[in-house]
C-alpha atoms as a PDB file:
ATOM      1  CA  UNK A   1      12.037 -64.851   7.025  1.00  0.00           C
ATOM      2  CA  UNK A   2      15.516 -65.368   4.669  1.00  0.00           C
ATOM      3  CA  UNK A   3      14.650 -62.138   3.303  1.00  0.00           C
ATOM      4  CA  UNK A   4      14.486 -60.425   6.172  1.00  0.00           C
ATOM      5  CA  UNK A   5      17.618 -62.584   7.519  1.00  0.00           C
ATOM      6  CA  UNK A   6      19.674 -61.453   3.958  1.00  0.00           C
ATOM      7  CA  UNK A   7      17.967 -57.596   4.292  1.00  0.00           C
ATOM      8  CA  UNK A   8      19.970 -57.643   8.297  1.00  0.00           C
ATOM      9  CA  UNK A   9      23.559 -59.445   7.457  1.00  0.00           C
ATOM     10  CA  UNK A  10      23.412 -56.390   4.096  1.00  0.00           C
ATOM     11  CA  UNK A  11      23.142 -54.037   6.504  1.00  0.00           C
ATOM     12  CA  UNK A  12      25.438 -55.142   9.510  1.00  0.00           C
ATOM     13  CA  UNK A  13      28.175 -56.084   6.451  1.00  0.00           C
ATOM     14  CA  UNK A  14      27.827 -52.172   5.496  1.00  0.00           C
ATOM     15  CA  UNK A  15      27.542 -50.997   9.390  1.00  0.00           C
ATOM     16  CA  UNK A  16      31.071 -52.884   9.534  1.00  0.00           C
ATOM     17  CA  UNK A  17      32.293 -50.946   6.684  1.00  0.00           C
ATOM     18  CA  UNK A  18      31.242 -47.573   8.208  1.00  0.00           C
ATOM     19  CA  UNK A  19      32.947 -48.414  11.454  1.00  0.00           C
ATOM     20  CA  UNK A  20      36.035 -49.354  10.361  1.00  0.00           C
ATOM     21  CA  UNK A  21      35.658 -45.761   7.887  1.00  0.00           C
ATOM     22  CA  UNK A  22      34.588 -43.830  11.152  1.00  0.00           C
ATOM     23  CA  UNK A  23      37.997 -45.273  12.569  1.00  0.00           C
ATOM     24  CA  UNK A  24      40.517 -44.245   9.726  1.00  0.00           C
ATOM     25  CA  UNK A  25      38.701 -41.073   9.892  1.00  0.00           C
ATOM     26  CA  UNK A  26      39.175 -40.366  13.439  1.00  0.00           C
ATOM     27  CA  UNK A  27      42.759 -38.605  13.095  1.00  0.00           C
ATOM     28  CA  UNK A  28      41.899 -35.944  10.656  1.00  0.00           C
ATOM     29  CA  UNK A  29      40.371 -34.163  13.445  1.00  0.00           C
ATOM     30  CA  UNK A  30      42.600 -33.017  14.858  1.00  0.00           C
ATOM     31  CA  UNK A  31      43.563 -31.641  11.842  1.00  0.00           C
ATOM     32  CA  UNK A  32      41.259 -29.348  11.902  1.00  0.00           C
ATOM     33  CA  UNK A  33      38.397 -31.729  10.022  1.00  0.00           C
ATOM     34  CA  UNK A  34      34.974 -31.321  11.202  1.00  0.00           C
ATOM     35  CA  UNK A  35      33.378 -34.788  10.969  1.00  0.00           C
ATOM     36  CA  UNK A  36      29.370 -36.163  11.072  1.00  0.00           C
ATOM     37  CA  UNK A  37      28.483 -39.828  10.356  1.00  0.00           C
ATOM     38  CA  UNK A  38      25.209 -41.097   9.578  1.00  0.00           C
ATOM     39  CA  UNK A  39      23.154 -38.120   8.252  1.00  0.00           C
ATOM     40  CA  UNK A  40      20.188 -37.259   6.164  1.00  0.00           C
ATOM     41  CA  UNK A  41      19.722 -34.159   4.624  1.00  0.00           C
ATOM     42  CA  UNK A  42      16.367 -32.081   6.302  1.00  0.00           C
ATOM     43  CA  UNK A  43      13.152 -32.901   3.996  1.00  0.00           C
ATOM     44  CA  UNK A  44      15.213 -35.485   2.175  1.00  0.00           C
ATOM     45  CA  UNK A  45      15.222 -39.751   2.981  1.00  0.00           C
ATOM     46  CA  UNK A  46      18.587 -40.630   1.771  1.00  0.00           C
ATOM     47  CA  UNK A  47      21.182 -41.296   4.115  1.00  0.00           C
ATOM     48  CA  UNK A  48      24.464 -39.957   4.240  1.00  0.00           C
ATOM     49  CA  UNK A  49      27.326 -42.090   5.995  1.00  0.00           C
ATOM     50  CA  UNK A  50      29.976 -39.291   6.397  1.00  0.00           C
ATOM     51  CA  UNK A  51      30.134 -35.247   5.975  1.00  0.00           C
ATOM     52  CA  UNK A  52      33.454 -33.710   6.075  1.00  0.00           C
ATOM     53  CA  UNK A  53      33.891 -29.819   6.883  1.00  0.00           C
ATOM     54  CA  UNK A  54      37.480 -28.744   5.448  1.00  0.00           C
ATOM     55  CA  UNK A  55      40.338 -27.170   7.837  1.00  0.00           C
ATOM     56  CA  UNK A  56      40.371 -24.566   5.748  1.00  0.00           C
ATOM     57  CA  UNK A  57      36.179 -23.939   5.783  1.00  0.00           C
ATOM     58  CA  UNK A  58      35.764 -23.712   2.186  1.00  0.00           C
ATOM     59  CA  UNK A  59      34.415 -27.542   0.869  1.00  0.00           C
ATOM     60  CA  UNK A  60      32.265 -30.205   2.280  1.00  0.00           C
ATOM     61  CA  UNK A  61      33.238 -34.130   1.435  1.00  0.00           C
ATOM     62  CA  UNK A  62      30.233 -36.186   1.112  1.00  0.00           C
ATOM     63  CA  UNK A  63      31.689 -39.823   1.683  1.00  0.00           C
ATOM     64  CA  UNK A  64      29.792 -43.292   0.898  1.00  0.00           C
ATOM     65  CA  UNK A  65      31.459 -45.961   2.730  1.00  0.00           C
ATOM     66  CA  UNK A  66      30.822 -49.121   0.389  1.00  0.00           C
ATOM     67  CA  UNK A  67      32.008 -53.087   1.628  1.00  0.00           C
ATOM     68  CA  UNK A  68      32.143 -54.963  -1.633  1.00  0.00           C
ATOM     69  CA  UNK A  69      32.932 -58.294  -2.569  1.00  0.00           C
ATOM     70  CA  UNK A  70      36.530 -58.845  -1.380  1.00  0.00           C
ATOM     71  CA  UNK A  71      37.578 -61.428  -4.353  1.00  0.00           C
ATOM     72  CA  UNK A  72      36.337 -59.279  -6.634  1.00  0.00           C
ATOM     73  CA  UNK A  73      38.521 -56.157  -7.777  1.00  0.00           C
ATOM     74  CA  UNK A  74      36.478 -52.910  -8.610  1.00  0.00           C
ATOM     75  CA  UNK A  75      37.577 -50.693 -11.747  1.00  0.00           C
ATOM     76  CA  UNK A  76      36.307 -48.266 -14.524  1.00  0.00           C
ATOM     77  CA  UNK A  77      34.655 -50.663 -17.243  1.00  0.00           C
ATOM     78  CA  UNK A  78      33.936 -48.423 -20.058  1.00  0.00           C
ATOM     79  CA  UNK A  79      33.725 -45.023 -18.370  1.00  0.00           C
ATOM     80  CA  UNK A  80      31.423 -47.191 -15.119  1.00  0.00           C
ATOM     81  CA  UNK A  81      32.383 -48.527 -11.757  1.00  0.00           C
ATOM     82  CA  UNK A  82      32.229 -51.964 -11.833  1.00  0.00           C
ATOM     83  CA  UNK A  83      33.114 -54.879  -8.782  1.00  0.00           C
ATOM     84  CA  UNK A  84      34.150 -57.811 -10.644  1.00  0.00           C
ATOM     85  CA  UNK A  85      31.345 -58.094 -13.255  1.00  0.00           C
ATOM     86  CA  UNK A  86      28.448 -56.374 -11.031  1.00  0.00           C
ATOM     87  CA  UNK A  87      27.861 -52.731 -12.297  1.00  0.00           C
ATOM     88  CA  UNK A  88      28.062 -50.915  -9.370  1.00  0.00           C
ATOM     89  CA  UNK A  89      27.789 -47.088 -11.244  1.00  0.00           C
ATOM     90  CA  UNK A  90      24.231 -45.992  -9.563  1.00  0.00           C
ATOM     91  CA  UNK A  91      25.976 -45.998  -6.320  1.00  0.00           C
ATOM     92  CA  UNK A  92      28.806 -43.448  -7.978  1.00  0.00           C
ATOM     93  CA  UNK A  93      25.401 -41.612  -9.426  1.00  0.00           C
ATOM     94  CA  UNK A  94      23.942 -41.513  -5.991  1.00  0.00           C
ATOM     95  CA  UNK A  95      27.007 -40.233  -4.120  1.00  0.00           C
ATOM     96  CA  UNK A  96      27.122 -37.904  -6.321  1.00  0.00           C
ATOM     97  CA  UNK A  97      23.617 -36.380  -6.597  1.00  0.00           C
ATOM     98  CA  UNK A  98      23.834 -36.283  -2.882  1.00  0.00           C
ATOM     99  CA  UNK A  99      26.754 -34.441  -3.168  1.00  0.00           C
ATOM    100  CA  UNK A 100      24.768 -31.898  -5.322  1.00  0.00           C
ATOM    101  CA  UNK A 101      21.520 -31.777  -3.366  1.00  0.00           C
ATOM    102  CA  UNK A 102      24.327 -30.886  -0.342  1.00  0.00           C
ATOM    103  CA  UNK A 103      26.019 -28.188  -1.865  1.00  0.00           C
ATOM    104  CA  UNK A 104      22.170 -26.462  -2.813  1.00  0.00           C
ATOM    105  CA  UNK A 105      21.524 -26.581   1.032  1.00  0.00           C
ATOM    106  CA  UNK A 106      24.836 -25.487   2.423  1.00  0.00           C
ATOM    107  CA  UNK A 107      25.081 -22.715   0.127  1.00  0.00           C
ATOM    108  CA  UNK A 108      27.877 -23.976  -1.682  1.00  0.00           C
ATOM    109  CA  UNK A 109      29.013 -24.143  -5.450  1.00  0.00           C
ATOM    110  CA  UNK A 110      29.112 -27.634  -6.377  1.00  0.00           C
ATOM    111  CA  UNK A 111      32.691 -27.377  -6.741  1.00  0.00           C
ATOM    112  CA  UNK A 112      32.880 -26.927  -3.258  1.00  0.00           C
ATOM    113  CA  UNK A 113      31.171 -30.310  -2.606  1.00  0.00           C
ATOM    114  CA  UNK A 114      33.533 -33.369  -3.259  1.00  0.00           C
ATOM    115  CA  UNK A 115      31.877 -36.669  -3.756  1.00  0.00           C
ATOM    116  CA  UNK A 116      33.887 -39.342  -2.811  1.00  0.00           C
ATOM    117  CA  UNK A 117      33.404 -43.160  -2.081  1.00  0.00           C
ATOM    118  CA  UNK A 118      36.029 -45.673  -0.051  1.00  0.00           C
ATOM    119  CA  UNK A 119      35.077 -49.465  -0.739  1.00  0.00           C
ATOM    120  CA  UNK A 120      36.171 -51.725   1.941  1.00  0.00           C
ATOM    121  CA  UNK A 121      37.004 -55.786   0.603  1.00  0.00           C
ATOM    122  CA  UNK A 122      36.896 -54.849  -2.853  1.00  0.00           C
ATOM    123  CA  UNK A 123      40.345 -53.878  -4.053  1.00  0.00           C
ATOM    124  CA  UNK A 124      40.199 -51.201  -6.024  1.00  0.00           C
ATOM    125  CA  UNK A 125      42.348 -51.040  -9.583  1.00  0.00           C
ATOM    126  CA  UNK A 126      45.357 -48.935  -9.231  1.00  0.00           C
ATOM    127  CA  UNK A 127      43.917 -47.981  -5.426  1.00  0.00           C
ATOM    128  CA  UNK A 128      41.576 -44.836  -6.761  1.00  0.00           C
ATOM    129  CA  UNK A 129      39.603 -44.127  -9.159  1.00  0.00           C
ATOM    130  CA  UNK A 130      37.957 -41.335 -10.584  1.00  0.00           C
ATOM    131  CA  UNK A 131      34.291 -41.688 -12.043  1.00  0.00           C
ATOM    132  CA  UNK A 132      32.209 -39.246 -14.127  1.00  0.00           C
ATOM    133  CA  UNK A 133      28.295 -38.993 -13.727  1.00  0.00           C
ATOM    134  CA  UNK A 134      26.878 -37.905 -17.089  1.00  0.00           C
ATOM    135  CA  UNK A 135      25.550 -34.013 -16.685  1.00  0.00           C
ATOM    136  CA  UNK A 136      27.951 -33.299 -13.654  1.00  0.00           C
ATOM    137  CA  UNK A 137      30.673 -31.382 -13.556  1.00  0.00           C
ATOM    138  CA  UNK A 138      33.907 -32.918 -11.574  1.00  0.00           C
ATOM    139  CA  UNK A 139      34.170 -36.405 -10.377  1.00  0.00           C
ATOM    140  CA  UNK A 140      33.249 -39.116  -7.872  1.00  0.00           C
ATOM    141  CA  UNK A 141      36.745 -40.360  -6.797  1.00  0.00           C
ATOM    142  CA  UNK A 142      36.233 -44.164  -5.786  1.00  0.00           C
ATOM    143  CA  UNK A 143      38.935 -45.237  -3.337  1.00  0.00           C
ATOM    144  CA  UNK A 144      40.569 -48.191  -1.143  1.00  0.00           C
ATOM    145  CA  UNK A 145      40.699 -47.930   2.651  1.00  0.00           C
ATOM    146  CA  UNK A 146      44.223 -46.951   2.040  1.00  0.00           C
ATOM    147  CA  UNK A 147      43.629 -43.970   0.272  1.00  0.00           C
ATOM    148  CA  UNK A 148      41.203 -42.310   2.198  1.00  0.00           C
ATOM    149  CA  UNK A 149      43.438 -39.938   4.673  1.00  0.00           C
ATOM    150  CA  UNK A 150      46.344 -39.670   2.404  1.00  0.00           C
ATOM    151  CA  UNK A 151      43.920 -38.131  -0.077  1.00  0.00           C
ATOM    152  CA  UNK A 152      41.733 -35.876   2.605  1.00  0.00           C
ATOM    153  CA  UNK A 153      45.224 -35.351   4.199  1.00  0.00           C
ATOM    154  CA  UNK A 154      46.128 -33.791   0.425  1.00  0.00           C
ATOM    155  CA  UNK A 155      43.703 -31.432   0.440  1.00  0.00           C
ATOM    156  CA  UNK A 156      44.588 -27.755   0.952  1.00  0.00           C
ATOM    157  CA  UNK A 157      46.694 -26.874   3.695  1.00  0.00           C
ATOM    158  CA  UNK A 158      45.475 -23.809   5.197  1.00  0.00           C
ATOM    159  CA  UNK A 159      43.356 -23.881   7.964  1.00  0.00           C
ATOM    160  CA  UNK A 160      41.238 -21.150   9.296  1.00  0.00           C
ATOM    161  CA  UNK A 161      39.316 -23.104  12.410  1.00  0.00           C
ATOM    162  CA  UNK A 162      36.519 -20.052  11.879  1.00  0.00           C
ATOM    163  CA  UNK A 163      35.597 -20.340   8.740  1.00  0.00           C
ATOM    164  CA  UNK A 164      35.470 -24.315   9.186  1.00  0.00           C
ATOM    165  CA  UNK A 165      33.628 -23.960  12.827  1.00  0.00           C
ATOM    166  CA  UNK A 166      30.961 -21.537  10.641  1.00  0.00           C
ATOM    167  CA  UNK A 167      30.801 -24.221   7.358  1.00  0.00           C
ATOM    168  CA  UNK A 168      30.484 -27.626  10.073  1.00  0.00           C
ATOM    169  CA  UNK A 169      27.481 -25.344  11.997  1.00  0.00           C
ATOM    170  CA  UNK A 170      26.250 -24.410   8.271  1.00  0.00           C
ATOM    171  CA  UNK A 171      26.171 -28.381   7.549  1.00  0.00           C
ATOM    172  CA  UNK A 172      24.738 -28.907  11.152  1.00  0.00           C
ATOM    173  CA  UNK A 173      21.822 -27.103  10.360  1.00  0.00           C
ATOM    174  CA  UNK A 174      20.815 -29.313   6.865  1.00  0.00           C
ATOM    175  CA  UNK A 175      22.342 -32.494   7.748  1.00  0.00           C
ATOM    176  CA  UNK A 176      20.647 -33.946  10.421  1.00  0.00           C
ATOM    177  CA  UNK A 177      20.910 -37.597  12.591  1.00  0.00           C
ATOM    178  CA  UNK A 178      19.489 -40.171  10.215  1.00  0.00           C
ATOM    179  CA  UNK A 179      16.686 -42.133  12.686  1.00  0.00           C
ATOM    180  CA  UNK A 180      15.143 -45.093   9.989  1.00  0.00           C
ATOM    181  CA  UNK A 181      11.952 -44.997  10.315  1.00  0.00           C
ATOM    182  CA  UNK A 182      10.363 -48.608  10.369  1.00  0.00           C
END
């Protein structure tokens, strides 16, 4: 029973951190952003929390919403992400093969495909960071709460609400409601 009891406060601690991401979110559409939460990729079980289609309709963001330890401040330790002392780099992996396995079913170069992570409680050292995954080009960027629209919000300017209603229906078609299965 306490593992089932731990297994459901883990998961309504991270359904609290994907709320309050869904929130700060919110704004950038009418921006032009094209936003999905809580999606798994057709054939595939992982989940993903958020998929961003660009203004502009030329990259996808695929965004982990983490709630780490909130005494405990998360920074690169050695080239890894780390909260406090707890090596936290296989979520940075994940985020980012996800990211990858994305821009294969979109049709997208990889480029095109920004990983990205905001960690809710955990302060994060200098407010972003950016993480490499060994054998992948680019980076995960790893940021606080308040970082998240200021750096979407930095993203390219132009808009073209055709090419980003075509790239959201393109990611429509492989990213799909995630239903767990019990």
């Amino acid at each position: 029973m306490r593992h089932a009891d731990a297994a459901a406060a883990r998961w309504a601690h991270g359904a609290a951190g994907e709320e309050a991401t869904a929130l700060l979110l919110a704004p950038l559409e009418a921006a032009g952003w094209h936003i999905r939460h809580d999606l798994r990729l057709r054939g595939r079980r992982f989940n993903i929390d958020t998929a961003l289609a660009s203004p502009c309709g030329t990259a996808v963001v695929v965004l982990d919403t983490k709630n780490w330890h909130r005494g405990r401040t998360t920074a690169l330790v050695g080239g890894r992400v780390h909260c406090g002392e707890d090596d936290r780099h296989d979520q940075v992996e994940k985020v980012a093969g996800y990211a990858e396995a994305v821009a294969t079913a979109v049709g997208l170069r990889p480029d095109q495909v920004w990983p990205l992570i905001v960690v809710h409680g955990s302060p994060i050292a200098g407010g972003r960071l950016e993480a490499r995954v060994p054998g992948q080009r680019g980076v995960v960027h790893v940021l606080g709460p308040d970082w998240l629209v200021p750096t979407l919000a930095g993203a390219p300017k132009a808009r073209d609400p055709q090419r980003a209603a075509q790239l959201a229906g393109r990611v429509d078609s492989v990213l799909l409601p995630y239903l767990e299965r019990g």
